[in-house]
PDB file of N, CA and C in Angstrom:
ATOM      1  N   UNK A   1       0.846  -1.169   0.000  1.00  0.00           N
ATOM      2  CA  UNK A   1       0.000   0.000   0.000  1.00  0.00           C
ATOM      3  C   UNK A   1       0.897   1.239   0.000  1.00  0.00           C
ATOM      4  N   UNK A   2       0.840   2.014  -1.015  1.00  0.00           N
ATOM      5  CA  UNK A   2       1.189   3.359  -1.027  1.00  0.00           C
ATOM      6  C   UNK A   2       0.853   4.321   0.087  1.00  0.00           C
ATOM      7  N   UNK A   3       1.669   5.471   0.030  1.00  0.00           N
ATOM      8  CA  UNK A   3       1.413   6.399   0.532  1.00  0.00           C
ATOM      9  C   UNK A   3       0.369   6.732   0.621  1.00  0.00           C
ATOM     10  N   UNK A   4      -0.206   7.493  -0.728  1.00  0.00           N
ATOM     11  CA  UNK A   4      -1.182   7.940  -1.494  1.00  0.00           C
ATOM     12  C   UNK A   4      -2.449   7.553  -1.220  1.00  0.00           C
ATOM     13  N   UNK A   5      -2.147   5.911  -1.508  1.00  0.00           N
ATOM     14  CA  UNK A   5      -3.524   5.126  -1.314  1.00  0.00           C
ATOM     15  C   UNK A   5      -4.337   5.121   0.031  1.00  0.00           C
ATOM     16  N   UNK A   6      -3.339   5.361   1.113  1.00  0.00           N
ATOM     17  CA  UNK A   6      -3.593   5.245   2.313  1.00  0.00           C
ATOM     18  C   UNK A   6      -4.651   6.447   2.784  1.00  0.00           C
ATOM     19  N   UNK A   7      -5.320   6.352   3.390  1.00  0.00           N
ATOM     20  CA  UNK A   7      -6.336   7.831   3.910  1.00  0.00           C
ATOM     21  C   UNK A   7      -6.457   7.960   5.429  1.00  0.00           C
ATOM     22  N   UNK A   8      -6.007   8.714   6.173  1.00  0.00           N
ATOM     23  CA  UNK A   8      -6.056   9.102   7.661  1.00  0.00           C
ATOM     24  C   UNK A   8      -7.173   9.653   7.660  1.00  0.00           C
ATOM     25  N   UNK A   9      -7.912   9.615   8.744  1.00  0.00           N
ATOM     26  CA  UNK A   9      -8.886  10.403   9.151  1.00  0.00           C
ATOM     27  C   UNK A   9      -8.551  10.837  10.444  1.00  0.00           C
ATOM     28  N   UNK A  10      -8.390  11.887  10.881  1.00  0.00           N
ATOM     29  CA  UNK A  10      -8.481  11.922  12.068  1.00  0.00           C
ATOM     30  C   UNK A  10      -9.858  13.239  12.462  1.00  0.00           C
ATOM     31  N   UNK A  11      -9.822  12.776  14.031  1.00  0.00           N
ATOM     32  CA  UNK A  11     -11.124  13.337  14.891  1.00  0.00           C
ATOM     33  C   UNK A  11     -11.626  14.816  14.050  1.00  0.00           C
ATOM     34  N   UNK A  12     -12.567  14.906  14.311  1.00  0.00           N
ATOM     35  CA  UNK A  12     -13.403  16.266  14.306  1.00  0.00           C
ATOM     36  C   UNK A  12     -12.850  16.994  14.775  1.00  0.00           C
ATOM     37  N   UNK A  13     -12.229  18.109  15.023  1.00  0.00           N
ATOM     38  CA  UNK A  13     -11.516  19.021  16.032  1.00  0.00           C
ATOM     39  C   UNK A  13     -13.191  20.074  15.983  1.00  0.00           C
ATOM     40  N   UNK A  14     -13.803  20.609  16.987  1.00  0.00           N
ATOM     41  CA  UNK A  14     -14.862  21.843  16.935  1.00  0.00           C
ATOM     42  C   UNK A  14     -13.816  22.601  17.398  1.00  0.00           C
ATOM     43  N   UNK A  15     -13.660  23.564  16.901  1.00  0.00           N
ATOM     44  CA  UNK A  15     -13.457  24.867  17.816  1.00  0.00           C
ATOM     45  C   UNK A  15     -13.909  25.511  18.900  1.00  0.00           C
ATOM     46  N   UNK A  16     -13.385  25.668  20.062  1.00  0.00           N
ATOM     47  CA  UNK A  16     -13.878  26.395  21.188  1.00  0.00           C
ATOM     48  C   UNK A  16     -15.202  27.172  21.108  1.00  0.00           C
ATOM     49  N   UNK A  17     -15.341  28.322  20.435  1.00  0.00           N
ATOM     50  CA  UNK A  17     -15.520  29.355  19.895  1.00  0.00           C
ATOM     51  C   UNK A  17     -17.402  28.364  19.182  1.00  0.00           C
ATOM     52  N   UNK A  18     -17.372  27.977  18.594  1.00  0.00           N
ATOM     53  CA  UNK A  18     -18.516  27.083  18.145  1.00  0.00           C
ATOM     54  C   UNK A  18     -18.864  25.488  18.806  1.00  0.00           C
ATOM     55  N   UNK A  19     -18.236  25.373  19.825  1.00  0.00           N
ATOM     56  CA  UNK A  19     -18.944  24.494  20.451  1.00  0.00           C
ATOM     57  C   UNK A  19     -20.584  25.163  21.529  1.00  0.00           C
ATOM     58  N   UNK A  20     -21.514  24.409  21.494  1.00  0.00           N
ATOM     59  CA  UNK A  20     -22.353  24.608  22.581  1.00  0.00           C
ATOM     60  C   UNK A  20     -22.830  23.600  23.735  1.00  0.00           C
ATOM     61  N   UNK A  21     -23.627  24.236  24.707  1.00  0.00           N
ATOM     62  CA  UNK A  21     -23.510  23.732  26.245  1.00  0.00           C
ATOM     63  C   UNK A  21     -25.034  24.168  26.031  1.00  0.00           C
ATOM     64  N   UNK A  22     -25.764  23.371  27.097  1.00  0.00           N
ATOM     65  CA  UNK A  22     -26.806  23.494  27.847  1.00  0.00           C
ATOM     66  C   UNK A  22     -26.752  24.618  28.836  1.00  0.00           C
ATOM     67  N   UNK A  23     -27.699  25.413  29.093  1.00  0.00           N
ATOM     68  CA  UNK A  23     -27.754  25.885  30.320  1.00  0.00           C
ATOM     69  C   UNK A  23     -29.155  26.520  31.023  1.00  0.00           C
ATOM     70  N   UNK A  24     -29.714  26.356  32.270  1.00  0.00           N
ATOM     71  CA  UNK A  24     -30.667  26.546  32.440  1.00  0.00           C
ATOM     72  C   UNK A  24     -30.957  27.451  33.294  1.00  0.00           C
ATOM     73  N   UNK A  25     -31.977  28.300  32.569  1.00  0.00           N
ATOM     74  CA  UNK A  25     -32.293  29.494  33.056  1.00  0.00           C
ATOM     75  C   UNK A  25     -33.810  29.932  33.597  1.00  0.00           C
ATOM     76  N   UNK A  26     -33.912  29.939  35.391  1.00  0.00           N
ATOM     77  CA  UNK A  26     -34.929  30.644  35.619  1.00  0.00           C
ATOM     78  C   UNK A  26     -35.360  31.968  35.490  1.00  0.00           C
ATOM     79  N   UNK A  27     -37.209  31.638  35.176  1.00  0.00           N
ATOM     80  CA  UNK A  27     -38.283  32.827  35.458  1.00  0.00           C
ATOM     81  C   UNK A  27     -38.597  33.920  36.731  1.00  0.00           C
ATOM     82  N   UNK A  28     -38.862  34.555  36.583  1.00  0.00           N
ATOM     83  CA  UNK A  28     -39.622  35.048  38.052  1.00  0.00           C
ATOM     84  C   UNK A  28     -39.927  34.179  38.745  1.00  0.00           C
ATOM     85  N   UNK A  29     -41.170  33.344  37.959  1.00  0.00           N
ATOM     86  CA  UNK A  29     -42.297  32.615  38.857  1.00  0.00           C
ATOM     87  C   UNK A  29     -41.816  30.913  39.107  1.00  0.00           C
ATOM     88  N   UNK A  30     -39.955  30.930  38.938  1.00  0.00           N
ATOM     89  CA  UNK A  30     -39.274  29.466  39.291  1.00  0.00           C
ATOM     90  C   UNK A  30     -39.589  28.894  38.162  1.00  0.00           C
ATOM     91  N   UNK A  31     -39.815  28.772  36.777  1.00  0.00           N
ATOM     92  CA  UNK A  31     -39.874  28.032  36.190  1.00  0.00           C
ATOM     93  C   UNK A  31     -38.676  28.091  35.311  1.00  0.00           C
ATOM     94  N   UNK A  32     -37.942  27.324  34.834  1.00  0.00           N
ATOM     95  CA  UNK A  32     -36.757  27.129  33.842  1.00  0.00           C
ATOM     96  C   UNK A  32     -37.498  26.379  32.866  1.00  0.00           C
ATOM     97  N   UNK A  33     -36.274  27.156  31.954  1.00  0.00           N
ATOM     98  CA  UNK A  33     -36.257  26.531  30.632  1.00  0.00           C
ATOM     99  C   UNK A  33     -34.460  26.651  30.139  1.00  0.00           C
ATOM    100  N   UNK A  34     -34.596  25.545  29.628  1.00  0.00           N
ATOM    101  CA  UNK A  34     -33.119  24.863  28.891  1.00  0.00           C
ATOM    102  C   UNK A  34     -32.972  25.211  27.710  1.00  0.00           C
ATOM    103  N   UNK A  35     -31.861  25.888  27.709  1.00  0.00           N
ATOM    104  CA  UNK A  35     -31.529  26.501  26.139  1.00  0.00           C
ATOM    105  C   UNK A  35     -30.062  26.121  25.993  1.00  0.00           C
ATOM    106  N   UNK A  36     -29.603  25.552  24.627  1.00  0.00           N
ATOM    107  CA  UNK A  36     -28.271  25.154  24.075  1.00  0.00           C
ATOM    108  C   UNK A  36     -27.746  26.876  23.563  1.00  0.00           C
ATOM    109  N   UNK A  37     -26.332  27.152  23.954  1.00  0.00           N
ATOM    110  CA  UNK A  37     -25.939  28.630  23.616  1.00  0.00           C
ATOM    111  C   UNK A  37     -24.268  28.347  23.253  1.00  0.00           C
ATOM    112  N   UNK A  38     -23.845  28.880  22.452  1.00  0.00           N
ATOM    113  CA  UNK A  38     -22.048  28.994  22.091  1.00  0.00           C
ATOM    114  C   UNK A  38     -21.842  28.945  23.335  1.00  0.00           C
ATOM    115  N   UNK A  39     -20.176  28.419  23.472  1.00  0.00           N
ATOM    116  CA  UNK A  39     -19.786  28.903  24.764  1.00  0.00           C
ATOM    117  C   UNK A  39     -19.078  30.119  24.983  1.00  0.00           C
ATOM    118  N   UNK A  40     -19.045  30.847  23.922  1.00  0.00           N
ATOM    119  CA  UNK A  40     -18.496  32.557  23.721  1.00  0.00           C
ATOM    120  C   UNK A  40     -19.926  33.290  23.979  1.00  0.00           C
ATOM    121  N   UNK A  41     -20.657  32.964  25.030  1.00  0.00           N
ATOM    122  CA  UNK A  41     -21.970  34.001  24.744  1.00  0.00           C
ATOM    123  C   UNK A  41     -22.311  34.714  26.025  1.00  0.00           C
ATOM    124  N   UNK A  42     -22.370  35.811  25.270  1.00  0.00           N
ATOM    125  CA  UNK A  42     -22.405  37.024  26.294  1.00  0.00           C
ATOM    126  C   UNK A  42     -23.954  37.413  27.469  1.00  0.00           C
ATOM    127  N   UNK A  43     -23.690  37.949  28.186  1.00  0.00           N
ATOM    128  CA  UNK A  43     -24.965  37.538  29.301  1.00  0.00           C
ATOM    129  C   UNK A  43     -26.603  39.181  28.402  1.00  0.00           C
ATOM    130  N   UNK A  44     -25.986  39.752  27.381  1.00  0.00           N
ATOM    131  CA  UNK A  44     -26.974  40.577  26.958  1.00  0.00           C
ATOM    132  C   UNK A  44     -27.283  39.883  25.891  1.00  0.00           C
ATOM    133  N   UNK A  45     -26.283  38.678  25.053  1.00  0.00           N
ATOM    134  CA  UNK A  45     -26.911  37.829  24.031  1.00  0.00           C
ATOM    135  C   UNK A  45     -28.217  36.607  24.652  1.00  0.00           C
ATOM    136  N   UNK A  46     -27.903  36.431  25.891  1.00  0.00           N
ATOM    137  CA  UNK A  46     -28.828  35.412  26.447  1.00  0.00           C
ATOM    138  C   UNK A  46     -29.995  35.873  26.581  1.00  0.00           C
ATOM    139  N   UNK A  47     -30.028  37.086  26.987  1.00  0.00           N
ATOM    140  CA  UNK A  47     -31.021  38.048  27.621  1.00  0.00           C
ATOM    141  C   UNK A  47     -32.248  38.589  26.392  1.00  0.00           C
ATOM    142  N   UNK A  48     -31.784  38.789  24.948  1.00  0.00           N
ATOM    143  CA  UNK A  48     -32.120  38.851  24.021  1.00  0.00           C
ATOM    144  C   UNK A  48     -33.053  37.721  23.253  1.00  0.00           C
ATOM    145  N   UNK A  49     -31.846  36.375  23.773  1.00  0.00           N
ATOM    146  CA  UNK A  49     -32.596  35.068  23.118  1.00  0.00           C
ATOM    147  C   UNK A  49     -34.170  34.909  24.062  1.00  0.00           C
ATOM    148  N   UNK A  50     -34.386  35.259  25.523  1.00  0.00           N
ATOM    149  CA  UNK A  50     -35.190  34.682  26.210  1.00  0.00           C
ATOM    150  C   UNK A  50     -36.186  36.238  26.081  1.00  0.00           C
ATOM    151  N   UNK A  51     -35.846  37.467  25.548  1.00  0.00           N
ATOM    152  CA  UNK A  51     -36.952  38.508  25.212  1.00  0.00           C
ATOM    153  C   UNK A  51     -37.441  37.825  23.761  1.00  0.00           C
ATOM    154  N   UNK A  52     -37.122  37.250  22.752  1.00  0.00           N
ATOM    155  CA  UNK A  52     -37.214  36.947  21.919  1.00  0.00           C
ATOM    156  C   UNK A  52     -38.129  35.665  21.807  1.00  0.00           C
ATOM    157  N   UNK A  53     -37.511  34.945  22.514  1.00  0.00           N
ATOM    158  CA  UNK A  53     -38.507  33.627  22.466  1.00  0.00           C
ATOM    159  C   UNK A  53     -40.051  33.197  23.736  1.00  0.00           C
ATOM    160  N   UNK A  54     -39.780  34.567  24.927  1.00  0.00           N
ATOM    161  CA  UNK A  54     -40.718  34.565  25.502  1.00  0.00           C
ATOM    162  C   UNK A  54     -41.759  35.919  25.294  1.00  0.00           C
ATOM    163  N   UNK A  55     -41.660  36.566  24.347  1.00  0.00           N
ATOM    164  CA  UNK A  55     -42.314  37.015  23.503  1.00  0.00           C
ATOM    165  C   UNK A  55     -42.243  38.717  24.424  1.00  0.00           C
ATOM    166  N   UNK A  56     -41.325  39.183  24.929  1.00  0.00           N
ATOM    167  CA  UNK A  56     -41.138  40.072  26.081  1.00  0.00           C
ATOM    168  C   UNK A  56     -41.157  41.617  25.300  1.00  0.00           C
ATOM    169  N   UNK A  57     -41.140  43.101  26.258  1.00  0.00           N
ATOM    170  CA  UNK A  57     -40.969  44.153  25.500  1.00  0.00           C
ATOM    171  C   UNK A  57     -39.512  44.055  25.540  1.00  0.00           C
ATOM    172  N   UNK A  58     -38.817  44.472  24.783  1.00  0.00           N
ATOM    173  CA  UNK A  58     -37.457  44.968  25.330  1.00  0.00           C
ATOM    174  C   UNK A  58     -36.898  46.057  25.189  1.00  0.00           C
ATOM    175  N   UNK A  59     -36.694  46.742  26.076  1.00  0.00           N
ATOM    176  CA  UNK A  59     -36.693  47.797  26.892  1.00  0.00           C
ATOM    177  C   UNK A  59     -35.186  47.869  27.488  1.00  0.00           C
ATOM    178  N   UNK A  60     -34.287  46.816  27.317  1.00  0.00           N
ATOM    179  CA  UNK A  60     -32.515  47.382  27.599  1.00  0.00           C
ATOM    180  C   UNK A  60     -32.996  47.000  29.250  1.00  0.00           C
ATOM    181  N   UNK A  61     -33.998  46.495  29.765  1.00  0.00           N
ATOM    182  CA  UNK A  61     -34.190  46.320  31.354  1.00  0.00           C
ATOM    183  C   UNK A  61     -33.711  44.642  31.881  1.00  0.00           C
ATOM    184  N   UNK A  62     -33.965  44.026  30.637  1.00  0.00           N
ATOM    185  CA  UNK A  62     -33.640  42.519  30.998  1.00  0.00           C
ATOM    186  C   UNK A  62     -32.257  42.148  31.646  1.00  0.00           C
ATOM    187  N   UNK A  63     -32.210  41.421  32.601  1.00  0.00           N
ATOM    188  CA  UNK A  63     -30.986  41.187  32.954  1.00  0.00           C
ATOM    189  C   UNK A  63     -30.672  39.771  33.860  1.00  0.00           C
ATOM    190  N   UNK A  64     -29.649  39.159  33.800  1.00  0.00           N
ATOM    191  CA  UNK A  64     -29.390  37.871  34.275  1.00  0.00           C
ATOM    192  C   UNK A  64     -29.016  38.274  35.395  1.00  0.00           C
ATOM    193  N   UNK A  65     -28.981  37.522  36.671  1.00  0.00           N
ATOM    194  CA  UNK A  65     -28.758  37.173  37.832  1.00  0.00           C
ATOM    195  C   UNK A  65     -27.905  35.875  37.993  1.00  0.00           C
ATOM    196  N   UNK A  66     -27.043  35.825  38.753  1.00  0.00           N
ATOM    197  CA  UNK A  66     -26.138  34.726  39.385  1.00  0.00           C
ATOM    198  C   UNK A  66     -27.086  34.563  41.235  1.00  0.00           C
ATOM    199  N   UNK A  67     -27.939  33.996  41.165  1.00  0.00           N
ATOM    200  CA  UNK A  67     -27.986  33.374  42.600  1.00  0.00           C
ATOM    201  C   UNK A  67     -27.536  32.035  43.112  1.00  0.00           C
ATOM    202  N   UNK A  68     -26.830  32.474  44.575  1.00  0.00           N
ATOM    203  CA  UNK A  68     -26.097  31.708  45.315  1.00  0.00           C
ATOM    204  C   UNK A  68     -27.290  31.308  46.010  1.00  0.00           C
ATOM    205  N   UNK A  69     -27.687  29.821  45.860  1.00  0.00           N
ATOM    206  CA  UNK A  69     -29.094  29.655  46.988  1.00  0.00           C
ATOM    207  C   UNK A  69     -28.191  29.341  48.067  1.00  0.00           C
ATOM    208  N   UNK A  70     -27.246  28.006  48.465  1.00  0.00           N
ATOM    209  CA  UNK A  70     -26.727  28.039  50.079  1.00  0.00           C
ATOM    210  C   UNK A  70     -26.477  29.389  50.762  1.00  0.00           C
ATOM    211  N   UNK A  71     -25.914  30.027  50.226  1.00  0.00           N
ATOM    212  CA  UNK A  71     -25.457  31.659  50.506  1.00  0.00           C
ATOM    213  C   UNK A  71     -26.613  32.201  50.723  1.00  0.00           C
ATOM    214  N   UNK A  72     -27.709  32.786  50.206  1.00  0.00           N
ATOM    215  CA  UNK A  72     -28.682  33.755  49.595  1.00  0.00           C
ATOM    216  C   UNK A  72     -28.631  34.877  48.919  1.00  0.00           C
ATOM    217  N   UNK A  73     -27.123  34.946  48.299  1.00  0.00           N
ATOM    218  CA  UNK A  73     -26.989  36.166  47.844  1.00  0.00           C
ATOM    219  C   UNK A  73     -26.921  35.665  46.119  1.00  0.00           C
ATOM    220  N   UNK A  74     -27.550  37.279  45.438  1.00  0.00           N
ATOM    221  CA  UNK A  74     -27.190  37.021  44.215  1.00  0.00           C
ATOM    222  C   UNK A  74     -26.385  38.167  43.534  1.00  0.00           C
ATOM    223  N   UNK A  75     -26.127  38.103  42.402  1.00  0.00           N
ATOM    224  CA  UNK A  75     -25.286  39.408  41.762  1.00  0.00           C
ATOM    225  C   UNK A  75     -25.871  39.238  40.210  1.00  0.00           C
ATOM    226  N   UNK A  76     -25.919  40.610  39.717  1.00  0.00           N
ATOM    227  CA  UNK A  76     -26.650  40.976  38.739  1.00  0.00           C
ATOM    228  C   UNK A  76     -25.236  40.786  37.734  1.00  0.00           C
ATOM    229  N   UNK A  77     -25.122  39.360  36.664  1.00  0.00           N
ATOM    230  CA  UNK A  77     -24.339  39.793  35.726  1.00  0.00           C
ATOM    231  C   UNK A  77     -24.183  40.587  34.699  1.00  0.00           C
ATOM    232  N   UNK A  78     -23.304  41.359  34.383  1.00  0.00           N
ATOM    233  CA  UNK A  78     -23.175  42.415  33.222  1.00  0.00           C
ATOM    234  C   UNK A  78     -23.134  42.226  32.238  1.00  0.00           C
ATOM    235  N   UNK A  79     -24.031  42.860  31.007  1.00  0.00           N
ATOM    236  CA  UNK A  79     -24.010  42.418  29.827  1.00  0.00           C
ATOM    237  C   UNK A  79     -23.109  42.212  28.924  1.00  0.00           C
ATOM    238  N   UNK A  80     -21.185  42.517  28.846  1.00  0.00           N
ATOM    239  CA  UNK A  80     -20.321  42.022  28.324  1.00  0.00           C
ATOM    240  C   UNK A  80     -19.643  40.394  29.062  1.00  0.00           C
ATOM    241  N   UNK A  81     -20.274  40.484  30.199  1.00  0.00           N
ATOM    242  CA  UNK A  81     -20.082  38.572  30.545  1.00  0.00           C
ATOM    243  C   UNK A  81     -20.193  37.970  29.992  1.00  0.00           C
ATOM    244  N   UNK A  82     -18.977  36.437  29.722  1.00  0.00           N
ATOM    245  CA  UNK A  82     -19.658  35.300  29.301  1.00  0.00           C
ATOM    246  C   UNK A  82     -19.924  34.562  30.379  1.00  0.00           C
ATOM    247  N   UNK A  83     -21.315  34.084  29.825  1.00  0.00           N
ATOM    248  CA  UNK A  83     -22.225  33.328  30.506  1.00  0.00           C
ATOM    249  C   UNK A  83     -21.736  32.296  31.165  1.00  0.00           C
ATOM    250  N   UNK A  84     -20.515  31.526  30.592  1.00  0.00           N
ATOM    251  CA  UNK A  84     -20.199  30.394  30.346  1.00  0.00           C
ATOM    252  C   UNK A  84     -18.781  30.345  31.984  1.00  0.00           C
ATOM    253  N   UNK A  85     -18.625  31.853  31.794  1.00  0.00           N
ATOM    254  CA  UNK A  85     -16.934  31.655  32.614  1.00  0.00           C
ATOM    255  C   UNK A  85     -18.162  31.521  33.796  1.00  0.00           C
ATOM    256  N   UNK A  86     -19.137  32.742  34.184  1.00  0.00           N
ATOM    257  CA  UNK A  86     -20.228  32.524  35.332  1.00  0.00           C
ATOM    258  C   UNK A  86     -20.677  30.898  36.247  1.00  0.00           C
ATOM    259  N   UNK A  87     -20.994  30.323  35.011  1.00  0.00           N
ATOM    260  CA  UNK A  87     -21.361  29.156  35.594  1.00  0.00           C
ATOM    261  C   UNK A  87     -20.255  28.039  35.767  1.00  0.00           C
ATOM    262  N   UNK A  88     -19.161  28.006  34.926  1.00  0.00           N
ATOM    263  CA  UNK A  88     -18.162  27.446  35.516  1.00  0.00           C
ATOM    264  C   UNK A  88     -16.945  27.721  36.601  1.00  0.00           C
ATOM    265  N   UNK A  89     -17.647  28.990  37.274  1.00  0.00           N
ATOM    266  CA  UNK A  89     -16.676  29.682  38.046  1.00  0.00           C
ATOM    267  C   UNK A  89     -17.665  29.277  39.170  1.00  0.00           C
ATOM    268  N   UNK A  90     -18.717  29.350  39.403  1.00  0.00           N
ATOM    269  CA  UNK A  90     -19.556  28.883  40.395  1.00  0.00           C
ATOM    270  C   UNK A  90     -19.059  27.253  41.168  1.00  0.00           C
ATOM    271  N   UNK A  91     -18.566  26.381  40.476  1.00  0.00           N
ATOM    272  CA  UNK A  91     -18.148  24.867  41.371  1.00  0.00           C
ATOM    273  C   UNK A  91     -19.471  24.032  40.976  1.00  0.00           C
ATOM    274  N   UNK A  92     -18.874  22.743  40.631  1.00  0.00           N
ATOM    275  CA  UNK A  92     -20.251  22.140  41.455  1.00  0.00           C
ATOM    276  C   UNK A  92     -20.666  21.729  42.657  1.00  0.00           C
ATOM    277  N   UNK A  93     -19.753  21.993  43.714  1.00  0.00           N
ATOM    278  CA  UNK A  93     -20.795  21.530  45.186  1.00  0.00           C
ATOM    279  C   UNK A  93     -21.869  22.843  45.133  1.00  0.00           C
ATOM    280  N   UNK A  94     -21.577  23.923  44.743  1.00  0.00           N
ATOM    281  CA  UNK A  94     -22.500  24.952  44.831  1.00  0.00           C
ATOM    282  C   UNK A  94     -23.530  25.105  44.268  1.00  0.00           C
ATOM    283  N   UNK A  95     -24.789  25.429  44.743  1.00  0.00           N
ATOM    284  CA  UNK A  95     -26.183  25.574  43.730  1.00  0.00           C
ATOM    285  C   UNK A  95     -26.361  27.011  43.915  1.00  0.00           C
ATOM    286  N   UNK A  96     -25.940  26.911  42.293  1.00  0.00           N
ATOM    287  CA  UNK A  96     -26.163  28.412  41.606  1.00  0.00           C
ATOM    288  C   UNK A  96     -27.163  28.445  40.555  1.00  0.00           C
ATOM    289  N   UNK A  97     -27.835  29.066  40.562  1.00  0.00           N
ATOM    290  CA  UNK A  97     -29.211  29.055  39.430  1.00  0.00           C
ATOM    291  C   UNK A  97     -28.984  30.517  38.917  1.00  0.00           C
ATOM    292  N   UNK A  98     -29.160  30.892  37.707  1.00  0.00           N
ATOM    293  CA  UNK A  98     -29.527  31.846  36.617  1.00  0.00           C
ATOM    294  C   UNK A  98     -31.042  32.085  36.682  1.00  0.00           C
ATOM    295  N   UNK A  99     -31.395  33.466  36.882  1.00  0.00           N
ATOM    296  CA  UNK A  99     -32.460  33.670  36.641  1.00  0.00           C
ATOM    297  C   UNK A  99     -32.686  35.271  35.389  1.00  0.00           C
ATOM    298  N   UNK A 100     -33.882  35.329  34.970  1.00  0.00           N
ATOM    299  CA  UNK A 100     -33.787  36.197  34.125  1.00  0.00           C
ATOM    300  C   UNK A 100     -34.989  36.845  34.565  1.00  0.00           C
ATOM    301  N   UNK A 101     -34.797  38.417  34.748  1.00  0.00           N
ATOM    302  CA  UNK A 101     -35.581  39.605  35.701  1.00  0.00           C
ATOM    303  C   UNK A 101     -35.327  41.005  34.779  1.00  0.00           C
ATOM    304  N   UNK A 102     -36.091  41.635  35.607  1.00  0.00           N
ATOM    305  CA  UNK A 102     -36.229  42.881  35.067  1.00  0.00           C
ATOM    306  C   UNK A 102     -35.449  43.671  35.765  1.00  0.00           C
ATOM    307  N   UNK A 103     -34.076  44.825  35.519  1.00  0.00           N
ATOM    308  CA  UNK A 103     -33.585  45.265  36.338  1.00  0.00           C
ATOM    309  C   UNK A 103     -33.858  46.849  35.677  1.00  0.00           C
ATOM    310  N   UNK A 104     -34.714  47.649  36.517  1.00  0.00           N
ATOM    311  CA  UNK A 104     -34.902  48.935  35.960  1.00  0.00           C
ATOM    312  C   UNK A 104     -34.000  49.635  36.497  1.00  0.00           C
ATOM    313  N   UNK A 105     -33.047  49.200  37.375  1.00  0.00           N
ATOM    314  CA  UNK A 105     -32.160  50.465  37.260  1.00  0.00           C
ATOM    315  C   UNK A 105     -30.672  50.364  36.424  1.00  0.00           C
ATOM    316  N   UNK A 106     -30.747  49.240  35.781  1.00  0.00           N
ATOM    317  CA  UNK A 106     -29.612  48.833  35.193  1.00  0.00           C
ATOM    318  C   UNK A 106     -28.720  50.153  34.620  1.00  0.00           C
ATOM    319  N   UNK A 107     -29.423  50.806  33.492  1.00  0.00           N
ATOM    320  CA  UNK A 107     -29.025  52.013  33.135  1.00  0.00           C
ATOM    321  C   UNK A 107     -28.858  53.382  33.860  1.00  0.00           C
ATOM    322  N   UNK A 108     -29.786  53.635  35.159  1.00  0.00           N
ATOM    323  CA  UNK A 108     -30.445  54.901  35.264  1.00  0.00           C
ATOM    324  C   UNK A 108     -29.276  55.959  35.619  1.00  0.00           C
ATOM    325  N   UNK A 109     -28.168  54.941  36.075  1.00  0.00           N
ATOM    326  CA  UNK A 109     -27.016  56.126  36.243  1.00  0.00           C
ATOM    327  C   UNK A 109     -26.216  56.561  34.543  1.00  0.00           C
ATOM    328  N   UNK A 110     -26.562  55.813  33.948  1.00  0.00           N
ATOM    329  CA  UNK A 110     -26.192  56.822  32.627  1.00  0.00           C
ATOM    330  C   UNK A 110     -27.416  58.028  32.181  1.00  0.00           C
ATOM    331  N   UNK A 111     -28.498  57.350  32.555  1.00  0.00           N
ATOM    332  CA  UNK A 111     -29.581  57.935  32.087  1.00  0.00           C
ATOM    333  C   UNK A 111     -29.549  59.743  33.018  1.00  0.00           C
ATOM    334  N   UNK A 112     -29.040  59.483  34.229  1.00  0.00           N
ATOM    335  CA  UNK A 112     -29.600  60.273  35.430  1.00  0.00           C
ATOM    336  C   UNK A 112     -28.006  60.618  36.307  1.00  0.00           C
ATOM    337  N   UNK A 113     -26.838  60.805  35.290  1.00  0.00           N
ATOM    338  CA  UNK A 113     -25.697  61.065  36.171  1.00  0.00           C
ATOM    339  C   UNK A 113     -26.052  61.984  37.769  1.00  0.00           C
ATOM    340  N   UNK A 114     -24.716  61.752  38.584  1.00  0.00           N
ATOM    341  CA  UNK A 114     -24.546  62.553  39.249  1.00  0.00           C
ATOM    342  C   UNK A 114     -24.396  63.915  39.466  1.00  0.00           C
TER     343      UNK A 114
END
């Protein structure tokens, strides 16, 4: 057998950049829903997909949350976050849930300087 004749295949390589992940994101009213997202995706691209598919106004008010339930604290993530470093920076002994809310003051200090 030749060189030539011979054919390698090797693996699929995906790129970082275009692979996707599961991740699940609560409502107000505790209900989640599971959405597949890049793992380059930003926390105002998520925020968009779930005004979009839950049929919402959008108004620049939507915003993700990181809650710590053992803790009780949560923190409002910023819309150049990826989503992705969030939830893998959390651990898994920890239960951290994503929720998606309305944050009206997100802007108001640009809107309403000092």
């Amino acid at each position: 057998m030749t060189f030539h004749a011979r054919r390698v295949t090797l693996p699929a390589i995906t790129p970082l950049c275009l692979q996707k992940r599961v991740i699940k994101v609560y409502d107000e009213n505790n209900t989640s829903k599971a959405v597949e997202v890049p793992t380059d995706v930003t926390a105002r691209d998520v925020c968009q997909l779930f005004v979009l598919k839950n049929h919402c106004i959008d108004d620049h008010s939507w915003t993700l949350i990181d809650h710590l339930t053992q803790l009780g604290i949560e923190r409002t993530i910023e819309d150049h976050e990826d989503v992705m470093d969030v939830v893998s920076g959390s651990g898994m002994d920890t239960d951290s849930r994503l929720y998606f809310r309305k944050n009206y003051a997100k802007y108001e200090f640009f809107k309403k300087p000092l």
